[in-house]
Each structure stands twice: as C-alpha cells, then as structure tokens.
N, C-alpha and C. Protein backbone atom coordinates (compact mmCIF):
# COMPACT_ATOMS: atom_id res chain seq x y z
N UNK A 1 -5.74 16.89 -16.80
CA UNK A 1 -6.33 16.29 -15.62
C UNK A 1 -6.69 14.82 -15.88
N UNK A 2 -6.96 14.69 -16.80
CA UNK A 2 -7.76 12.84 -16.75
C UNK A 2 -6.57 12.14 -17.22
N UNK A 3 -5.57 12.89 -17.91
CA UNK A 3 -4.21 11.94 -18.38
C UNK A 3 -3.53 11.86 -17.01
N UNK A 4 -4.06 12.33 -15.73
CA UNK A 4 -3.35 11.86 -14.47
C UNK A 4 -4.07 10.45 -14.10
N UNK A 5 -5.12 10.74 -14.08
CA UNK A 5 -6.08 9.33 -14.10
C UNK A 5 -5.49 8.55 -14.72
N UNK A 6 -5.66 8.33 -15.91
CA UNK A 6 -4.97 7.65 -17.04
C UNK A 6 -3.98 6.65 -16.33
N UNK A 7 -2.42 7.47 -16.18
CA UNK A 7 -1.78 7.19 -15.65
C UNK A 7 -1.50 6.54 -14.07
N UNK A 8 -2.71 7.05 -13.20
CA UNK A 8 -2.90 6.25 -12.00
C UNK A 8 -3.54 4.87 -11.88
N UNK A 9 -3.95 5.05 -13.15
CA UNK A 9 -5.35 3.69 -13.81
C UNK A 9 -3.92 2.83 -14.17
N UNK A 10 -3.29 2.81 -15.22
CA UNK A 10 -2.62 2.27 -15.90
C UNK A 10 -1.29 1.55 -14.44
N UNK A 11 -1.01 2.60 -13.97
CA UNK A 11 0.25 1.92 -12.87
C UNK A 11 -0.84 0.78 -11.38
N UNK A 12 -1.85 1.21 -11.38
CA UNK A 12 -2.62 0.88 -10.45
C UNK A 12 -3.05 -0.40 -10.98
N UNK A 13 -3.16 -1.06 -12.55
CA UNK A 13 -3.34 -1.79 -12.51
C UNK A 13 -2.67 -2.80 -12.78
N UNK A 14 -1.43 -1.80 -12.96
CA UNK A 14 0.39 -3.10 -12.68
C UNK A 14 0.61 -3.31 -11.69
N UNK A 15 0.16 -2.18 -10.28
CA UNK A 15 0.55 -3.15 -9.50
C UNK A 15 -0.20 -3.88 -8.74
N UNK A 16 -1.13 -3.98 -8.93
CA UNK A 16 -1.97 -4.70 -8.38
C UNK A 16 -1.82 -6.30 -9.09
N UNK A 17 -1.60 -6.51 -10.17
CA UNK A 17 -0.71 -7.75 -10.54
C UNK A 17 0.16 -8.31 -9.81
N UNK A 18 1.05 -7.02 -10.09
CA UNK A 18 2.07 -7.49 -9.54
C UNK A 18 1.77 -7.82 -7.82
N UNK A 19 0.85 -7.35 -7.24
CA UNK A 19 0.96 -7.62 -5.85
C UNK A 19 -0.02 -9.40 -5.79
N UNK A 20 -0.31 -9.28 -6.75
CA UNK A 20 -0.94 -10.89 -7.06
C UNK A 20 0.14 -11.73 -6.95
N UNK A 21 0.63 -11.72 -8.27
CA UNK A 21 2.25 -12.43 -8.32
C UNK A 21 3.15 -12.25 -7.20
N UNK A 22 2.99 -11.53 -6.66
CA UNK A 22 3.90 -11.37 -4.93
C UNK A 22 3.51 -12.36 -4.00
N UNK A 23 2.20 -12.29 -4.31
CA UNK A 23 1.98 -12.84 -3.17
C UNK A 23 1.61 -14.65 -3.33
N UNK A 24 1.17 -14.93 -4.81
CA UNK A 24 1.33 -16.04 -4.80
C UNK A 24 2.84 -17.22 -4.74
N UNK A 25 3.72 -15.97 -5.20
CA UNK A 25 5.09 -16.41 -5.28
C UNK A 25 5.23 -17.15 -3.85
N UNK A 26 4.97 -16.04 -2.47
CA UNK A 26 5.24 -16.15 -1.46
C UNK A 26 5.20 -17.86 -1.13
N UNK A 27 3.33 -17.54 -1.72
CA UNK A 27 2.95 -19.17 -1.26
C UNK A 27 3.64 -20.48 -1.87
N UNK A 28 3.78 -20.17 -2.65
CA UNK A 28 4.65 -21.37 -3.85
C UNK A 28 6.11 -21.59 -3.37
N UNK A 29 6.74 -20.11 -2.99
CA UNK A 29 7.97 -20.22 -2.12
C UNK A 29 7.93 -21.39 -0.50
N UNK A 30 6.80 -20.68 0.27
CA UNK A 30 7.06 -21.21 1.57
C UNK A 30 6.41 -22.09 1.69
N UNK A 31 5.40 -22.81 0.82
CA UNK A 31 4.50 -23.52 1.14
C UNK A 31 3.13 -23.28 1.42
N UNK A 32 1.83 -24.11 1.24
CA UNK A 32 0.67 -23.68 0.93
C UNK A 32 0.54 -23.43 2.78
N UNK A 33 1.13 -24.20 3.74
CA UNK A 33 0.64 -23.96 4.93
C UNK A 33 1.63 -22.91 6.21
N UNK A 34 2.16 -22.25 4.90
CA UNK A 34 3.10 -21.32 5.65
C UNK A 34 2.27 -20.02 6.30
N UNK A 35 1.01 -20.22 5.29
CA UNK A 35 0.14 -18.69 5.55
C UNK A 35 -0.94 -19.29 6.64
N UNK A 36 -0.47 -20.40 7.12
CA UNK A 36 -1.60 -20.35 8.87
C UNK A 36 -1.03 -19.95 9.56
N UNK A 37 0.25 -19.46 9.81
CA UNK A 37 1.01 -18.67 10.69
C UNK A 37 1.65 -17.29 10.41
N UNK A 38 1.78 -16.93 9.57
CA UNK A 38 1.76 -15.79 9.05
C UNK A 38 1.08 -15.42 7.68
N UNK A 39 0.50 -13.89 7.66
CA UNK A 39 0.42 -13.94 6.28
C UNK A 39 1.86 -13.75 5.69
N UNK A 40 2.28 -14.42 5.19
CA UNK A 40 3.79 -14.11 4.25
C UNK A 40 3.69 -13.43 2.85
N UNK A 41 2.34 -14.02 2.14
CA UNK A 41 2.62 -13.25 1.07
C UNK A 41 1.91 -11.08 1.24
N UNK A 42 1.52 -11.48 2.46
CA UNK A 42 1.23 -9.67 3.04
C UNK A 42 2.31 -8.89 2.71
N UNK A 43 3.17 -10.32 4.23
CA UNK A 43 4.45 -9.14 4.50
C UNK A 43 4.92 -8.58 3.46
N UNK A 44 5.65 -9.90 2.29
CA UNK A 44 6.39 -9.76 1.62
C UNK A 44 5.97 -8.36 0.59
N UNK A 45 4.81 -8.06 -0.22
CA UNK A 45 4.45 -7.68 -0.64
C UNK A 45 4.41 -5.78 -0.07
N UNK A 46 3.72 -6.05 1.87
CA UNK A 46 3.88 -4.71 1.88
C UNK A 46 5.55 -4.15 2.61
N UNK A 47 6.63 -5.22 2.52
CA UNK A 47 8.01 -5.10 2.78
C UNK A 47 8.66 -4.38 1.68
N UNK A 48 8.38 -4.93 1.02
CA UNK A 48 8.99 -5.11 -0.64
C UNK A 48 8.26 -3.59 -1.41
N UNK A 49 6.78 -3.15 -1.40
CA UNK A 49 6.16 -1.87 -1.75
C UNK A 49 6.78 -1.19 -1.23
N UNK A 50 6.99 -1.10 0.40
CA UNK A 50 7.43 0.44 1.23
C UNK A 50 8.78 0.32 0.66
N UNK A 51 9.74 -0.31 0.50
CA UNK A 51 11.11 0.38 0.19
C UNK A 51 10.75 0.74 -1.28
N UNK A 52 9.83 0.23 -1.93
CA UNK A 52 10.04 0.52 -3.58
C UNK A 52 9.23 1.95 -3.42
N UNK A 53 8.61 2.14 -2.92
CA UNK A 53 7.70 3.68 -3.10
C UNK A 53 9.24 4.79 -2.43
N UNK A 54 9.26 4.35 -1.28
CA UNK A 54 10.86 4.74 -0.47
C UNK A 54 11.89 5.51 -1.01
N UNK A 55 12.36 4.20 -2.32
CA UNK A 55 12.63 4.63 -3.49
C UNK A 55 12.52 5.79 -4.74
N UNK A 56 11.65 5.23 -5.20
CA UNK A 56 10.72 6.21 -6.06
C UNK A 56 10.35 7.66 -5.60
N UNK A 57 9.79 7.58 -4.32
CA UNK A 57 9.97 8.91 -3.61
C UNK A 57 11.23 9.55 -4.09
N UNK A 58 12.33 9.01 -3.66
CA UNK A 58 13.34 9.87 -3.47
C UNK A 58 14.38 10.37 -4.87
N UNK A 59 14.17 8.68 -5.71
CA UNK A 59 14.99 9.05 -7.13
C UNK A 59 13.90 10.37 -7.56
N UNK A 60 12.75 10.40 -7.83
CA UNK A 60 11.61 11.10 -8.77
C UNK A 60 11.80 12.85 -8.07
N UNK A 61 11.97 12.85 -6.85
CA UNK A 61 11.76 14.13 -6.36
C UNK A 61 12.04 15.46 -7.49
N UNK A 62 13.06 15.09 -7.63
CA UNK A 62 13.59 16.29 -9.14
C UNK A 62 14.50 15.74 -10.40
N UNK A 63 14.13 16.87 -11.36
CA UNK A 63 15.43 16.69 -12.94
C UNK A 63 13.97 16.72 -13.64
N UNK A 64 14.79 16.43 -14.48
CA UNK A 64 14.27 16.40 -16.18
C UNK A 64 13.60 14.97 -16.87
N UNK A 65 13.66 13.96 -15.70
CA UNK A 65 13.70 12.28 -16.33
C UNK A 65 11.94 12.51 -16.39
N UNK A 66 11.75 11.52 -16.73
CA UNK A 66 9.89 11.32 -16.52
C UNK A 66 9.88 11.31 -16.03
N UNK A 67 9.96 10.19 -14.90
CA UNK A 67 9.57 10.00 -13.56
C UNK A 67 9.56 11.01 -12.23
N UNK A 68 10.39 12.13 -13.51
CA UNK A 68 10.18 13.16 -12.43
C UNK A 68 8.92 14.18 -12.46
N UNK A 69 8.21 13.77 -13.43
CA UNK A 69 7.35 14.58 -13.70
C UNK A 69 6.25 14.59 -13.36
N UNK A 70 5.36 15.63 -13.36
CA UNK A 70 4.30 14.81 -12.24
C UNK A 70 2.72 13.80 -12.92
N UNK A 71 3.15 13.25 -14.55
CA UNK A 71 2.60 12.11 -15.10
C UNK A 71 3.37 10.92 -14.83
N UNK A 72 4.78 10.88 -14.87
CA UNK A 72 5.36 10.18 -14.24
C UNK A 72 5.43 9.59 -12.62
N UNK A 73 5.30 10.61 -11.62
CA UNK A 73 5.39 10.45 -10.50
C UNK A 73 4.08 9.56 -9.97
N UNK A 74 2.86 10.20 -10.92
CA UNK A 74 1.40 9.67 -10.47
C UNK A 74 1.59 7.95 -10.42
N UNK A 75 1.97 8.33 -11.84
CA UNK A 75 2.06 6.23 -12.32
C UNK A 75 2.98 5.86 -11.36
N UNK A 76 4.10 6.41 -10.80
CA UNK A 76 4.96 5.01 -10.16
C UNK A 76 4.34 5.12 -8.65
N UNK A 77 4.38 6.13 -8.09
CA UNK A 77 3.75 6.46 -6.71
C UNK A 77 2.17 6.27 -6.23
N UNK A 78 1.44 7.21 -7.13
CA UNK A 78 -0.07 6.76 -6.60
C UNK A 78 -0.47 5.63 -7.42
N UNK A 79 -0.31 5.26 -8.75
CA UNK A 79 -0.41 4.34 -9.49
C UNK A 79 0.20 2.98 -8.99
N UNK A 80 1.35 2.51 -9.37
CA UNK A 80 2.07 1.10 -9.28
C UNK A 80 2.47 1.00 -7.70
N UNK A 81 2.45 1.71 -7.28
CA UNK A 81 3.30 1.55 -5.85
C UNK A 81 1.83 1.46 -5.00
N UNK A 82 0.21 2.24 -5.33
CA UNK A 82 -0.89 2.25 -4.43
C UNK A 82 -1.48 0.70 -4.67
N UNK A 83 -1.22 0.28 -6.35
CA UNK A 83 -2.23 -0.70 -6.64
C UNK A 83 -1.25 -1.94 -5.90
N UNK A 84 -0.03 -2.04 -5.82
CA UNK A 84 0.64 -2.75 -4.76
C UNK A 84 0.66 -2.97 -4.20
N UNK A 85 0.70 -2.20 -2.89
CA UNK A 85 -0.02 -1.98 -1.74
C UNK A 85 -0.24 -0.49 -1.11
N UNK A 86 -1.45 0.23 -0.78
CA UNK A 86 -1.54 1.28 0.15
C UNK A 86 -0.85 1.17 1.16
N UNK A 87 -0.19 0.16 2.17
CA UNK A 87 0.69 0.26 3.12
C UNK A 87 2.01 1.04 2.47
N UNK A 88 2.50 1.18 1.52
CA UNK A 88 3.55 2.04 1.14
C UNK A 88 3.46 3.19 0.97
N UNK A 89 2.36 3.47 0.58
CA UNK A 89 1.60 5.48 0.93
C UNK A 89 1.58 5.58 2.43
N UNK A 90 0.98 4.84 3.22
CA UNK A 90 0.94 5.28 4.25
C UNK A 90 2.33 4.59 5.49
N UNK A 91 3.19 4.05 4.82
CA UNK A 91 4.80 4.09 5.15
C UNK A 91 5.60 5.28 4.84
N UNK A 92 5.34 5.48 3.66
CA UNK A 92 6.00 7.03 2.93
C UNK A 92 5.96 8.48 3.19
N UNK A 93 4.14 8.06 4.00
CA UNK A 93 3.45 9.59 4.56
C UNK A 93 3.98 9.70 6.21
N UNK A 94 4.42 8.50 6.75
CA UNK A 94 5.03 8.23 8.22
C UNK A 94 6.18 9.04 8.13
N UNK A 95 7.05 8.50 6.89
CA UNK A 95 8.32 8.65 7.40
C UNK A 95 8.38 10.34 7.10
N UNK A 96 7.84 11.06 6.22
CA UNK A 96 7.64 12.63 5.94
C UNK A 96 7.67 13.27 7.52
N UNK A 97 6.75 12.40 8.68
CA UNK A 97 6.49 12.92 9.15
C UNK A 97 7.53 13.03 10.30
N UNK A 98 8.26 12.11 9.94
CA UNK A 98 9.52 11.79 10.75
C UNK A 98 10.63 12.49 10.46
N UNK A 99 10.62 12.56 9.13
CA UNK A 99 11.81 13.83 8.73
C UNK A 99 11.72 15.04 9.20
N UNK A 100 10.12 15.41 9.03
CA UNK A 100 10.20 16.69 9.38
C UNK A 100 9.75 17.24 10.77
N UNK A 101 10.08 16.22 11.73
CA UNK A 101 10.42 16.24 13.02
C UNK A 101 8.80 16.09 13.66
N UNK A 102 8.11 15.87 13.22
CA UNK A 102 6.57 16.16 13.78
C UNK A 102 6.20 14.90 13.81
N UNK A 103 6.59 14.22 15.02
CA UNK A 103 6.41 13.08 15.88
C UNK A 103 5.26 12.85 16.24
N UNK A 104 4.60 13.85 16.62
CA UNK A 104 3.11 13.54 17.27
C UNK A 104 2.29 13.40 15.89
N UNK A 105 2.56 13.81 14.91
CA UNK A 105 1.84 13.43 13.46
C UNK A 105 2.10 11.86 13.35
N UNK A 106 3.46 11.81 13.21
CA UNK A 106 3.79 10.27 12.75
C UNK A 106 3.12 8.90 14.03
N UNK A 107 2.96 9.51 14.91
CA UNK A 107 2.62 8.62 15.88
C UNK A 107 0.91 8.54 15.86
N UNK A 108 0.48 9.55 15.61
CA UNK A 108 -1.07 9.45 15.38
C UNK A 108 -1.70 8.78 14.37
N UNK A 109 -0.53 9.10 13.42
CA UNK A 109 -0.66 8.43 11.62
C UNK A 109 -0.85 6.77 12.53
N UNK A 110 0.38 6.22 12.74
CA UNK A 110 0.63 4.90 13.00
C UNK A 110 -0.61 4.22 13.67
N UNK A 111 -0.77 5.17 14.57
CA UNK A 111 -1.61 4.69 15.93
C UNK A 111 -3.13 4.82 15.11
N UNK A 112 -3.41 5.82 14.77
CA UNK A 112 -4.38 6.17 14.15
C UNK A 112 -4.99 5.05 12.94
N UNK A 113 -4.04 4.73 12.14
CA UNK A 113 -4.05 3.60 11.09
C UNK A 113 -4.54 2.39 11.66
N UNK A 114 -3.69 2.01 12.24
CA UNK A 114 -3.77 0.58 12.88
C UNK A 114 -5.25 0.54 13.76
N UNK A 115 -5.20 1.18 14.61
CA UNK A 115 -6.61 1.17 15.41
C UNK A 115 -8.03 1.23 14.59
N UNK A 116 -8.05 2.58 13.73
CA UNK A 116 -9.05 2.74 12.98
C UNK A 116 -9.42 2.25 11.99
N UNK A 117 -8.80 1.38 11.37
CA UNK A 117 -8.29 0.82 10.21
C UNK A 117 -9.41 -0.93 11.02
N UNK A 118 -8.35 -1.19 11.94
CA UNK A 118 -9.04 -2.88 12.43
C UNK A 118 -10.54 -2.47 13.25
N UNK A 119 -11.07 -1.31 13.18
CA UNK A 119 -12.49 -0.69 13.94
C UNK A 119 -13.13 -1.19 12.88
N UNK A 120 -12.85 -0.32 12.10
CA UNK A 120 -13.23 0.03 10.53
C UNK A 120 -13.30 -2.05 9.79
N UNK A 121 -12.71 -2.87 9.82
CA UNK A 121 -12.73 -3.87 9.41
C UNK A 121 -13.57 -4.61 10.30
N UNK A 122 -13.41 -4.73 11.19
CA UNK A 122 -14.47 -5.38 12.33
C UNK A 122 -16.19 -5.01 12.29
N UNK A 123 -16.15 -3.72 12.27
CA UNK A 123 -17.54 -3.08 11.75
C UNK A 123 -17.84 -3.67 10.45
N UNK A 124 -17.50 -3.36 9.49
CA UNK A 124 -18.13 -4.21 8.10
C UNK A 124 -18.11 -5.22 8.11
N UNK A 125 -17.22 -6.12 9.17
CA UNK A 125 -17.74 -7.60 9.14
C UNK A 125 -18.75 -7.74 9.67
N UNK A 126 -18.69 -7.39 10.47
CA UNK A 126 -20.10 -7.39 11.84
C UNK A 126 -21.64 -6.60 10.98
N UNK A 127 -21.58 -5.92 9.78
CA UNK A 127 -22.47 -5.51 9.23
C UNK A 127 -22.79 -6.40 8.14
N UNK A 128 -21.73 -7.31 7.55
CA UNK A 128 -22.20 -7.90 6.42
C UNK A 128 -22.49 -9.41 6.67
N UNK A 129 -21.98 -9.46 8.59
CA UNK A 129 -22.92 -11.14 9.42
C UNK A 129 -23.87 -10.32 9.60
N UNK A 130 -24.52 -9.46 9.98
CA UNK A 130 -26.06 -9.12 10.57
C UNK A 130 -27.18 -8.88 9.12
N UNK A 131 -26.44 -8.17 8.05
CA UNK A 131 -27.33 -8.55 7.14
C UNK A 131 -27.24 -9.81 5.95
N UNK A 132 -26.18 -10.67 6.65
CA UNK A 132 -27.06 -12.06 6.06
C UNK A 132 -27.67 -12.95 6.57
N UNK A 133 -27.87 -12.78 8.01
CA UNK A 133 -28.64 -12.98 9.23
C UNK A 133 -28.03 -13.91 10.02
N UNK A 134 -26.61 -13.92 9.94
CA UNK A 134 -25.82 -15.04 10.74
C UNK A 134 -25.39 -13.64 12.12
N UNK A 135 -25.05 -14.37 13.37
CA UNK A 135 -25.05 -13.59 14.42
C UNK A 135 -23.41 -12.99 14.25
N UNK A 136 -23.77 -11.68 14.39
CA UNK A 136 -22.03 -10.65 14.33
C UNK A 136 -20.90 -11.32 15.56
C-alpha cells in the first residue's frame, strides 16, 4: 500500500515539473505577452497531458511490461500524468464515459466540472477578499 504512494509521490512530482517546463516553454515560445490573450502555456500543457494519459491508458491496460502493473500504472497515470495536469484524469474519465455509451454521465462529468469547478474558484476568491478585508 504505501509503495503505491511512493510511486504516485515520485510520478506526481515529475510531472508537475514537467508541467512547469511546459508551460514556461510556452511563454518563451510565444512571447511574454502571448498569455494576455490566451493562457497558452494551460492549453498546451492540458492538450499535450490528455493525449499522453490517452495514451498510457491504453498502451498499460494489459501484459507483463511494468507499466502494466498496477505500481507502474499509479506512477504514469495518477502520478506523472495527475501532477501534469488533473485535466487529463478528468479527459480520460469523459471519454470512459463515452465508450461505454453513458452520455448522460459524460455530459454531467463535463457540465458538472466546468460549472462547479468556476463556483468552487469564485467562492474561495470571494472568501480569501472578505477575510483580508478588501470587498469580494
């Protein structure tokens, strides 16, 4: 049990580097004032995670390799692919839901994410202007 940790610790904190280096690349690529109009180094980062988890999903599913295993699977999937970005767990958990025909899941997921997700961000802003006494 804790050598799953281990392993979610260890990939979680590659990719979270690596989603550093993604994203500064971005900026160095497009320019420092490319990100007043988009975030670019977001996209790129959660573009670039969802096909790599996408991936990984699908090589790891079965065999004999590590990565198929489920110390292996932790590190590339909940590990390197979460500390990357969580938009690729919850790209990966969409499309499950799409395969397996249960539309009203995948649409609630989406809908559900996005809505509750920017509630959820708006509220803690609005809690952390009211307790430093600037107006929400």
């Amino acid at each position: 049990m804790w050598r799953d940790y281990l392993w979610v610790g260890l990939g979680g904190a590659l990719g979270s580097m690596a989603r550093f280096g993604a994203a500064a690349f971005a900026v160095r690529w497009l320019g420092e004032r490319a990100g007043e109009t988009l975030p670019w180094g977001t996209l790129l980062v959660n573009l670039t995670g969802s096909f790599a988890i996408g991936f990984l999903a699908g090589v790891s599913g079965a065999g004999d390799a590590w990565w198929s295993q489920p110390s292996g699977r932790h590190f590339l999937l909940a590990g390197l692919c979460g500390g990357y970005t969580t938009f690729s767990s919850f790209s990966v958990q969409t499309l499950r839901f799409l395969q397996n025909r249960a539309w009203w899941l995948a649409l609630l997921n989406v809908a559900g994410s996005v809505t509750l997700c920017l509630a959820a961000v708006w509220a803690g802003h609005w809690l952390a202007a009211f307790l430093n006494g600037r107006r929400p």
